[in-house]
C-alpha atoms as a PDB file:
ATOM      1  CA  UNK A   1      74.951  66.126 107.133  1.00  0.00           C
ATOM      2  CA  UNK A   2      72.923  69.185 106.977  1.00  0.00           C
ATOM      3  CA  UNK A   3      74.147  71.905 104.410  1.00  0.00           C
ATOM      4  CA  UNK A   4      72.464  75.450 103.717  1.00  0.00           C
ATOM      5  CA  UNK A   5      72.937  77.619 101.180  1.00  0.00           C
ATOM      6  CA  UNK A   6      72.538  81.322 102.360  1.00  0.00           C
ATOM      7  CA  UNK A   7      72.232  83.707  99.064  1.00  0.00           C
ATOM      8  CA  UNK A   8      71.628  87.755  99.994  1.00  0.00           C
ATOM      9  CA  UNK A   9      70.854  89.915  96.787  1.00  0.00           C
ATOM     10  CA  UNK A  10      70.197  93.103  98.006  1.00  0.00           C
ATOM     11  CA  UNK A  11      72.171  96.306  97.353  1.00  0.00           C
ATOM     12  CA  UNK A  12      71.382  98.150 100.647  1.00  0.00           C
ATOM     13  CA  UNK A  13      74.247  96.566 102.771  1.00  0.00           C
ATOM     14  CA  UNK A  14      73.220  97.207 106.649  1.00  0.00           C
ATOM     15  CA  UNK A  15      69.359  98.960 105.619  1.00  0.00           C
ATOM     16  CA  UNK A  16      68.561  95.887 103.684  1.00  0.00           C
ATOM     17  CA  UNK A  17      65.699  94.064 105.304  1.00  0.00           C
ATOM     18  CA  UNK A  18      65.913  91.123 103.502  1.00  0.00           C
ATOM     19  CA  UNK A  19      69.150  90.668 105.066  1.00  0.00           C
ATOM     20  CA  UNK A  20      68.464  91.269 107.944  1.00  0.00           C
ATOM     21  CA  UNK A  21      65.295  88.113 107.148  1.00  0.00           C
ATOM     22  CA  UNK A  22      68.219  85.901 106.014  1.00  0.00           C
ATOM     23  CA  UNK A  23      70.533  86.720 108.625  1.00  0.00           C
ATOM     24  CA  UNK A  24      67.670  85.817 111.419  1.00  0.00           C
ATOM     25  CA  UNK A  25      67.144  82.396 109.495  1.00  0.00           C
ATOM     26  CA  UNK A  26      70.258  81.164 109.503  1.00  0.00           C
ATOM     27  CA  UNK A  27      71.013  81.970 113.282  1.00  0.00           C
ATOM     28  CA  UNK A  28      67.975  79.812 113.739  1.00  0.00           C
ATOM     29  CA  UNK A  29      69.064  76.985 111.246  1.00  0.00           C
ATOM     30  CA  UNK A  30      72.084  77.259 112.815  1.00  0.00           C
ATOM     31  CA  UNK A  31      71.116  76.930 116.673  1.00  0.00           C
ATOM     32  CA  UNK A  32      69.007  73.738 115.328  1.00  0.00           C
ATOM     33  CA  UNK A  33      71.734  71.873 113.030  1.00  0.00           C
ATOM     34  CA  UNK A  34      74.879  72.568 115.288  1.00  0.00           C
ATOM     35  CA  UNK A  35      76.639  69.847 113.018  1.00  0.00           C
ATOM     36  CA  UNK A  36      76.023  71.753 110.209  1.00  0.00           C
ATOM     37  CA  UNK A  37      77.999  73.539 107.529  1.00  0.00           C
ATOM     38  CA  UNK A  38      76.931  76.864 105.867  1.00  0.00           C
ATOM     39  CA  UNK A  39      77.920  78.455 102.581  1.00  0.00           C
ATOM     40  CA  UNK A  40      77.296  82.192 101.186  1.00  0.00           C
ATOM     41  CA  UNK A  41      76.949  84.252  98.654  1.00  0.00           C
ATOM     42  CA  UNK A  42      76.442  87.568  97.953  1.00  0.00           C
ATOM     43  CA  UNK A  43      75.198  88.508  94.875  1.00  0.00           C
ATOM     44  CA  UNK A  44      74.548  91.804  95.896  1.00  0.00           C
ATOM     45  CA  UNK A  45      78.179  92.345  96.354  1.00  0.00           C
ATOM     46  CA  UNK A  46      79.492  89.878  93.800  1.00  0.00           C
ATOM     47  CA  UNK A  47      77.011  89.844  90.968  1.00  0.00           C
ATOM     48  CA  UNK A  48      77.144  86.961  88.368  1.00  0.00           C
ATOM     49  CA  UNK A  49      77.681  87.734  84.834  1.00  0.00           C
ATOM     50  CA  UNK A  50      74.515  88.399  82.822  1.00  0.00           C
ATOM     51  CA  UNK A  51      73.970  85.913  79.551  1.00  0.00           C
ATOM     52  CA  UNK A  52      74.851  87.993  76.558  1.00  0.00           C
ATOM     53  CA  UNK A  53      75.634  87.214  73.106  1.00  0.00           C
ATOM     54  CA  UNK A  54      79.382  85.706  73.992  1.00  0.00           C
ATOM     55  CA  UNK A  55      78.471  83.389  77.041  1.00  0.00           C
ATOM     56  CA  UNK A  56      74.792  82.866  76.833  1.00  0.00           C
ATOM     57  CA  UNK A  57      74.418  79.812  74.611  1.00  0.00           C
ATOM     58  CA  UNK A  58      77.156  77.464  76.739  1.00  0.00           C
ATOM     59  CA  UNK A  59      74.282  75.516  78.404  1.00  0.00           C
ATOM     60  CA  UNK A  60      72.859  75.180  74.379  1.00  0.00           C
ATOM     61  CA  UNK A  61      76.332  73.826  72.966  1.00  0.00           C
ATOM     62  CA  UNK A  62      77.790  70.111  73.260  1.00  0.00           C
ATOM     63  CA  UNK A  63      81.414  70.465  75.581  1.00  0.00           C
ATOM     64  CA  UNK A  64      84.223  70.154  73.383  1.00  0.00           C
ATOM     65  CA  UNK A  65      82.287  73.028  70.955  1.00  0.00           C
ATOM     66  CA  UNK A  66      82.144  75.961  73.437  1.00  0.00           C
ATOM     67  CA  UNK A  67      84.282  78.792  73.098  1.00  0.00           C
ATOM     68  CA  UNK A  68      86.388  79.487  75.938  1.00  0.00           C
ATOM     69  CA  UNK A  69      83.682  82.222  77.276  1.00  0.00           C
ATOM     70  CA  UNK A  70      80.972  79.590  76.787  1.00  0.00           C
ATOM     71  CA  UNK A  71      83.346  77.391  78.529  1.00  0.00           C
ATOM     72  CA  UNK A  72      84.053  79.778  81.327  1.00  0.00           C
ATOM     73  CA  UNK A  73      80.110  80.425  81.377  1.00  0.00           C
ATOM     74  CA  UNK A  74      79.241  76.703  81.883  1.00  0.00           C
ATOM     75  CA  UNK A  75      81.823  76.316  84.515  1.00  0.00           C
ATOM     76  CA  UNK A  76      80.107  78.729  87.022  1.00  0.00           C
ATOM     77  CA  UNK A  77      76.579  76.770  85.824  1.00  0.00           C
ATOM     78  CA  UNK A  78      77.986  73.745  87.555  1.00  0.00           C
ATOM     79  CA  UNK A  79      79.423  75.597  90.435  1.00  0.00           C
ATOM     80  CA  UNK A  80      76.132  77.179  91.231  1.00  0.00           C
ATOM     81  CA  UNK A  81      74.115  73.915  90.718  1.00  0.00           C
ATOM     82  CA  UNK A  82      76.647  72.474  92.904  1.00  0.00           C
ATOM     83  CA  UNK A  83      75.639  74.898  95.130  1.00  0.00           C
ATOM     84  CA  UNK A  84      72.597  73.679  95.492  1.00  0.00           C
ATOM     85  CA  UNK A  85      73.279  69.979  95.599  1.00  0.00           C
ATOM     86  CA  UNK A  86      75.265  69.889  98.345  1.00  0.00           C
ATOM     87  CA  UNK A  87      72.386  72.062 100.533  1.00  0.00           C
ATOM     88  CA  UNK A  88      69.890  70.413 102.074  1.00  0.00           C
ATOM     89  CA  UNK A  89      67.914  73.797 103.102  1.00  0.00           C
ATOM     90  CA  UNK A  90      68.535  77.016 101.042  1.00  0.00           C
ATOM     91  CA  UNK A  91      67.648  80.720 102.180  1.00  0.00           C
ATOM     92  CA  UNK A  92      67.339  83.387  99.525  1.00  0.00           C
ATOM     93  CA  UNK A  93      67.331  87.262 100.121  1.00  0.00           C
ATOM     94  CA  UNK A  94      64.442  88.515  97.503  1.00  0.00           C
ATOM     95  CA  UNK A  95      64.001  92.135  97.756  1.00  0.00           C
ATOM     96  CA  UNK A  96      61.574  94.003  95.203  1.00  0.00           C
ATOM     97  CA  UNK A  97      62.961  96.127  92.897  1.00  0.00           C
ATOM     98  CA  UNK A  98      60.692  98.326  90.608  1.00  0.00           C
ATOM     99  CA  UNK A  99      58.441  95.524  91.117  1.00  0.00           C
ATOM    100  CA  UNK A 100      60.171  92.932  89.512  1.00  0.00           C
ATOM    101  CA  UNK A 101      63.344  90.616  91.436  1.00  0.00           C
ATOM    102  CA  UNK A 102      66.691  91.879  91.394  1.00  0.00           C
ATOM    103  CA  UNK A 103      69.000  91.408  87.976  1.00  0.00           C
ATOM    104  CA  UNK A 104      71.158  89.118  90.211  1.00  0.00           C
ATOM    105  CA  UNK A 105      68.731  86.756  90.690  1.00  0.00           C
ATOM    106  CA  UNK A 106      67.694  86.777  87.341  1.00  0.00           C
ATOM    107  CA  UNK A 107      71.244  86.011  86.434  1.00  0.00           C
ATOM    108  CA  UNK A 108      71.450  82.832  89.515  1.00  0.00           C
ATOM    109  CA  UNK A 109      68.252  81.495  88.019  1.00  0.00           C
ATOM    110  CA  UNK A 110      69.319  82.053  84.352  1.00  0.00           C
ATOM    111  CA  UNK A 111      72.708  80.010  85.125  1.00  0.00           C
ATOM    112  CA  UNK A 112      71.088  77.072  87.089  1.00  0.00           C
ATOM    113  CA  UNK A 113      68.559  76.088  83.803  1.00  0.00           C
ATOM    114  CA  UNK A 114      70.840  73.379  82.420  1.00  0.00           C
ATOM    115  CA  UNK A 115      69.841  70.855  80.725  1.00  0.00           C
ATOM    116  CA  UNK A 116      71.880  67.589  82.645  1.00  0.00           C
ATOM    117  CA  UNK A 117      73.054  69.647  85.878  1.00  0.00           C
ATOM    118  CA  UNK A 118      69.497  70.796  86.782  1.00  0.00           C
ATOM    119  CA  UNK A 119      66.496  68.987  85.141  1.00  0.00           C
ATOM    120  CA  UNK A 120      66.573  66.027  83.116  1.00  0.00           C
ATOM    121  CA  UNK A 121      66.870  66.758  78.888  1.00  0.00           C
ATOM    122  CA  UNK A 122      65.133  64.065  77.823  1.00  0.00           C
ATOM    123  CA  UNK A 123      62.295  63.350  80.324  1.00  0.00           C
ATOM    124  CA  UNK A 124      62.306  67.278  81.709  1.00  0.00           C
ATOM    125  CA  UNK A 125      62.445  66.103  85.206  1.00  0.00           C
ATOM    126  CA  UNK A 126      63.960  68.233  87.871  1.00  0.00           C
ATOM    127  CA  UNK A 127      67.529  66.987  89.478  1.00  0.00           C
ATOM    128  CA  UNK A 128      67.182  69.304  92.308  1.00  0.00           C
ATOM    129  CA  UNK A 129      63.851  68.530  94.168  1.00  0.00           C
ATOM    130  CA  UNK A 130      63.785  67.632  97.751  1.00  0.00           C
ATOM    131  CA  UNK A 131      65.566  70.894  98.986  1.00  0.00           C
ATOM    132  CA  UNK A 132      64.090  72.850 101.247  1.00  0.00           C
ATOM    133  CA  UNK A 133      64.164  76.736  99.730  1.00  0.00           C
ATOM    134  CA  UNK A 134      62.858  79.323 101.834  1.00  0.00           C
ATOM    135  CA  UNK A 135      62.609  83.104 100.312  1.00  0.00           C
ATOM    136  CA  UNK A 136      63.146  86.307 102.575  1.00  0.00           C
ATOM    137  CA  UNK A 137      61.471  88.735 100.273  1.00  0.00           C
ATOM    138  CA  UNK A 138      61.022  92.146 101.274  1.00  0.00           C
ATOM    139  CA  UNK A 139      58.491  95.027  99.527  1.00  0.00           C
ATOM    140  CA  UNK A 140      58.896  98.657 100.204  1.00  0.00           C
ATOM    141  CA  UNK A 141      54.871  99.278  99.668  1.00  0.00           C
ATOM    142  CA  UNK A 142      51.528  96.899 100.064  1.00  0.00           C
ATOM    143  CA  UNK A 143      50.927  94.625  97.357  1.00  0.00           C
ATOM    144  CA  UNK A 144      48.079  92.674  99.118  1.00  0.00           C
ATOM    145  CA  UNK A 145      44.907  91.892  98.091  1.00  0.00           C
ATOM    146  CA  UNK A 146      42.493  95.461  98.131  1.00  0.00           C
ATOM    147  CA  UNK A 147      45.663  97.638  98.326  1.00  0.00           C
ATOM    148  CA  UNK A 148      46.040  99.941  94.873  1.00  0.00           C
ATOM    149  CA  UNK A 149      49.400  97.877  93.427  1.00  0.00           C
ATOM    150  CA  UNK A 150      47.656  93.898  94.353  1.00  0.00           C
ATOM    151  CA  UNK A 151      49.311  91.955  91.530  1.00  0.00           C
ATOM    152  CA  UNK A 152      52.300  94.081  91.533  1.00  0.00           C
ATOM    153  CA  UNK A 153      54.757  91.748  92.864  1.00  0.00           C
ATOM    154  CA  UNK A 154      55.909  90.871  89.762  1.00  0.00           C
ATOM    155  CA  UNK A 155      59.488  88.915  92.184  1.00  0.00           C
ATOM    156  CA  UNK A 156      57.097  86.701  93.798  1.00  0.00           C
ATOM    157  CA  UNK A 157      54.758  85.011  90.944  1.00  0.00           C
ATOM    158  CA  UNK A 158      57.606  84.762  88.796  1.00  0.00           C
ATOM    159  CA  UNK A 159      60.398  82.843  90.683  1.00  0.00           C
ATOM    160  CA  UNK A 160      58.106  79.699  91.205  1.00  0.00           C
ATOM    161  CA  UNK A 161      57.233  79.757  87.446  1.00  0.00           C
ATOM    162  CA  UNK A 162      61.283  80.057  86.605  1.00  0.00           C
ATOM    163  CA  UNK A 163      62.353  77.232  89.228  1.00  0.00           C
ATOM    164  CA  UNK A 164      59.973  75.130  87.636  1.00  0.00           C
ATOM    165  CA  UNK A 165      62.635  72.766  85.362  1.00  0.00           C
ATOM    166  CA  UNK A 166      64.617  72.492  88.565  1.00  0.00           C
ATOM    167  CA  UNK A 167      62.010  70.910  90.559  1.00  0.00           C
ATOM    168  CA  UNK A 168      63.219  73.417  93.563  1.00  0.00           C
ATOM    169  CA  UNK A 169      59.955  74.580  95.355  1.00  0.00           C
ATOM    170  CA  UNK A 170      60.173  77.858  97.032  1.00  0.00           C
ATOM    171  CA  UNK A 171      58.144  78.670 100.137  1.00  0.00           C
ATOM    172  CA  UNK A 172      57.986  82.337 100.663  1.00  0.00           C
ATOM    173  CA  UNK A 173      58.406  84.236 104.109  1.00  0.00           C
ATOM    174  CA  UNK A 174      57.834  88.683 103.229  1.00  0.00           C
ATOM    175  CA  UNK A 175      57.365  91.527 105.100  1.00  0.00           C
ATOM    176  CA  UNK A 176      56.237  94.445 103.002  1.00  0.00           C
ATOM    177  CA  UNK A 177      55.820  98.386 103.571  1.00  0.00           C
ATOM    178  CA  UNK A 178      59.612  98.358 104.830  1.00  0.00           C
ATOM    179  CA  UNK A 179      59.674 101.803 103.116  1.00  0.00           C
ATOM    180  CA  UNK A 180      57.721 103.162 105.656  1.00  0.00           C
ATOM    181  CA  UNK A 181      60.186 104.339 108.589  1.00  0.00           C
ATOM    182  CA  UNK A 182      62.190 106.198 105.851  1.00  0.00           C
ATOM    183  CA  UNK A 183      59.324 107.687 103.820  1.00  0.00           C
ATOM    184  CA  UNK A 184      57.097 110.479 104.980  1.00  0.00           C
ATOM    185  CA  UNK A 185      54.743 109.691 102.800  1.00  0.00           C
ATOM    186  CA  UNK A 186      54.227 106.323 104.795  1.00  0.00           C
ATOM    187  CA  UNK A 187      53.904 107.650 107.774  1.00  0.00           C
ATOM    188  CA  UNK A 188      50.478 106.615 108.703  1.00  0.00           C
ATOM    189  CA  UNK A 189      51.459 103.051 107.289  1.00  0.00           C
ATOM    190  CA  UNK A 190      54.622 102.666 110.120  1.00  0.00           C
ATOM    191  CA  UNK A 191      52.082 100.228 112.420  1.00  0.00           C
ATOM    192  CA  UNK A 192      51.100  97.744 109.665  1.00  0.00           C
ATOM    193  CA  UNK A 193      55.027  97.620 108.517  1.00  0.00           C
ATOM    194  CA  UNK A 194      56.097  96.785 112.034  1.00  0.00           C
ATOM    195  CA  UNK A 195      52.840  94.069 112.270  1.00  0.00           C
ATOM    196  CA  UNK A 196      54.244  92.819 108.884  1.00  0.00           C
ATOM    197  CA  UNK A 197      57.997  92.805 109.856  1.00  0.00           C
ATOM    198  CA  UNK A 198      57.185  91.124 113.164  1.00  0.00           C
ATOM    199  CA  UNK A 199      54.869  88.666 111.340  1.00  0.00           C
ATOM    200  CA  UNK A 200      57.842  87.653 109.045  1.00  0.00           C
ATOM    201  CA  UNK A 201      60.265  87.282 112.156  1.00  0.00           C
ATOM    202  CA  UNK A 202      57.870  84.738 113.946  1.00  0.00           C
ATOM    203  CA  UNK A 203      57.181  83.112 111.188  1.00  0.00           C
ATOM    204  CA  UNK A 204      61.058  82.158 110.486  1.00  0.00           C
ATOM    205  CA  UNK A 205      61.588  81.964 114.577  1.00  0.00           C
ATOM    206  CA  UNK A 206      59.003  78.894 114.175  1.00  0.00           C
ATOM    207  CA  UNK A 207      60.868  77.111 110.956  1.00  0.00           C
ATOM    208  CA  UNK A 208      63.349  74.977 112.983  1.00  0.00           C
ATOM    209  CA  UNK A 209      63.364  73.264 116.526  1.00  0.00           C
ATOM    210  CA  UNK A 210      66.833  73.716 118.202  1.00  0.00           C
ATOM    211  CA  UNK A 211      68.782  70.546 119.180  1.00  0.00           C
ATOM    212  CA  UNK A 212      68.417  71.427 122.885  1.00  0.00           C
ATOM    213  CA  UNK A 213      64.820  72.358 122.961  1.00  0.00           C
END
């Protein structure tokens, strides 16, 4: 049966545009895989615990040799690979923050490297290709080509690179200059952000067919 995964990161509640991206993709998974089931999270509201000196190393140490926080550490590991096993499509929410991807996502990508849960240790093979992982990212300025910050993105280059063990894929749906109805400064650039926003929204309005189309 169909699964998805829906993950949000952002810390802007009801202003968040990425979101309001996810939010729009999963009504339209939704209305095209009636059968199926959904989970969420939020790691906006319900960050996971950074790696640090006390948990960091349980995906490093042989069970039966982790400390209880290492334990506790390599527990969540599983449940978010599980995650991610069960879904056959997975949406994430990937604002841009001071150019670079939220610390919550750092932290869901740090947790999912694990050597036997999500890539191979002895051939280095990925264990959770063949999922279908959209991203919903969202930039508050221009980072295109010719614009003064192109290259900037620093959210976008890297989570392909960090997936890589996994064998997870992402394909990548933004809209950028979504500062630009709050910021004064933007003002000129209001057009192109709705062209870019509206660009985004057909894009994920065309992802699925609906069962009654």
């Amino acid at each position: 049966m169909a699964h998805l995964l829906h993950i949000d990161s952002s810390i802007n509640g009801d202003r968040s545009v990425s979101r309001k991206l996810t939010a729009r993709a999963a009504a339209a998974w939704r209305a095209a895989h009636p059968e199926g089931t959904v989970t969420y999270r939020d790691l906006g509201q319900h960050p996971l615990p950074h790696l640090d000196a006390e948990n960091g190393l349980a995906r490093m140490i042989p069970a039966g040799q982790r400390t209880p926080a290492q334990e506790a550490s390599w527990q969540l590991t599983e449940e978010l690979v599980g995650e991610l096993r069960e879904a056959t499509t997975v949406l994430l929410g990937l604002p841009l923050y001071n150019f670079g991807p939220p610390s919550v996502i750092k932290s869901w990508v740090d947790h999912l490297i694990a050597p036997g849960l999500s890539f191979d240790p002895a051939t280095r093979a990925g264990l959770l290709e063949g999922r279908e992982l959209l991203v919903l990212a969202s930039r508050g300025g221009g980072y295109g080509e010719g614009t003064p910050r192109a290259g900037w993105d620093h959210a976008t280059a890297w989570l392909p690179h960090a997936l890589t063990l996994t064998g997870l894929e992402p394909r990548f749906i933004a809209a950028e200059l979504t500062l630009a109805e709050s910021n004064p400064e933007m003002a000129d650039l209001r057009g192109l952000a709705a062209e870019s926003l509206a660009a985004a929204e057909r894009e994920i309005d065309a992802l699925w067919v609906p069962a009654n189309a």
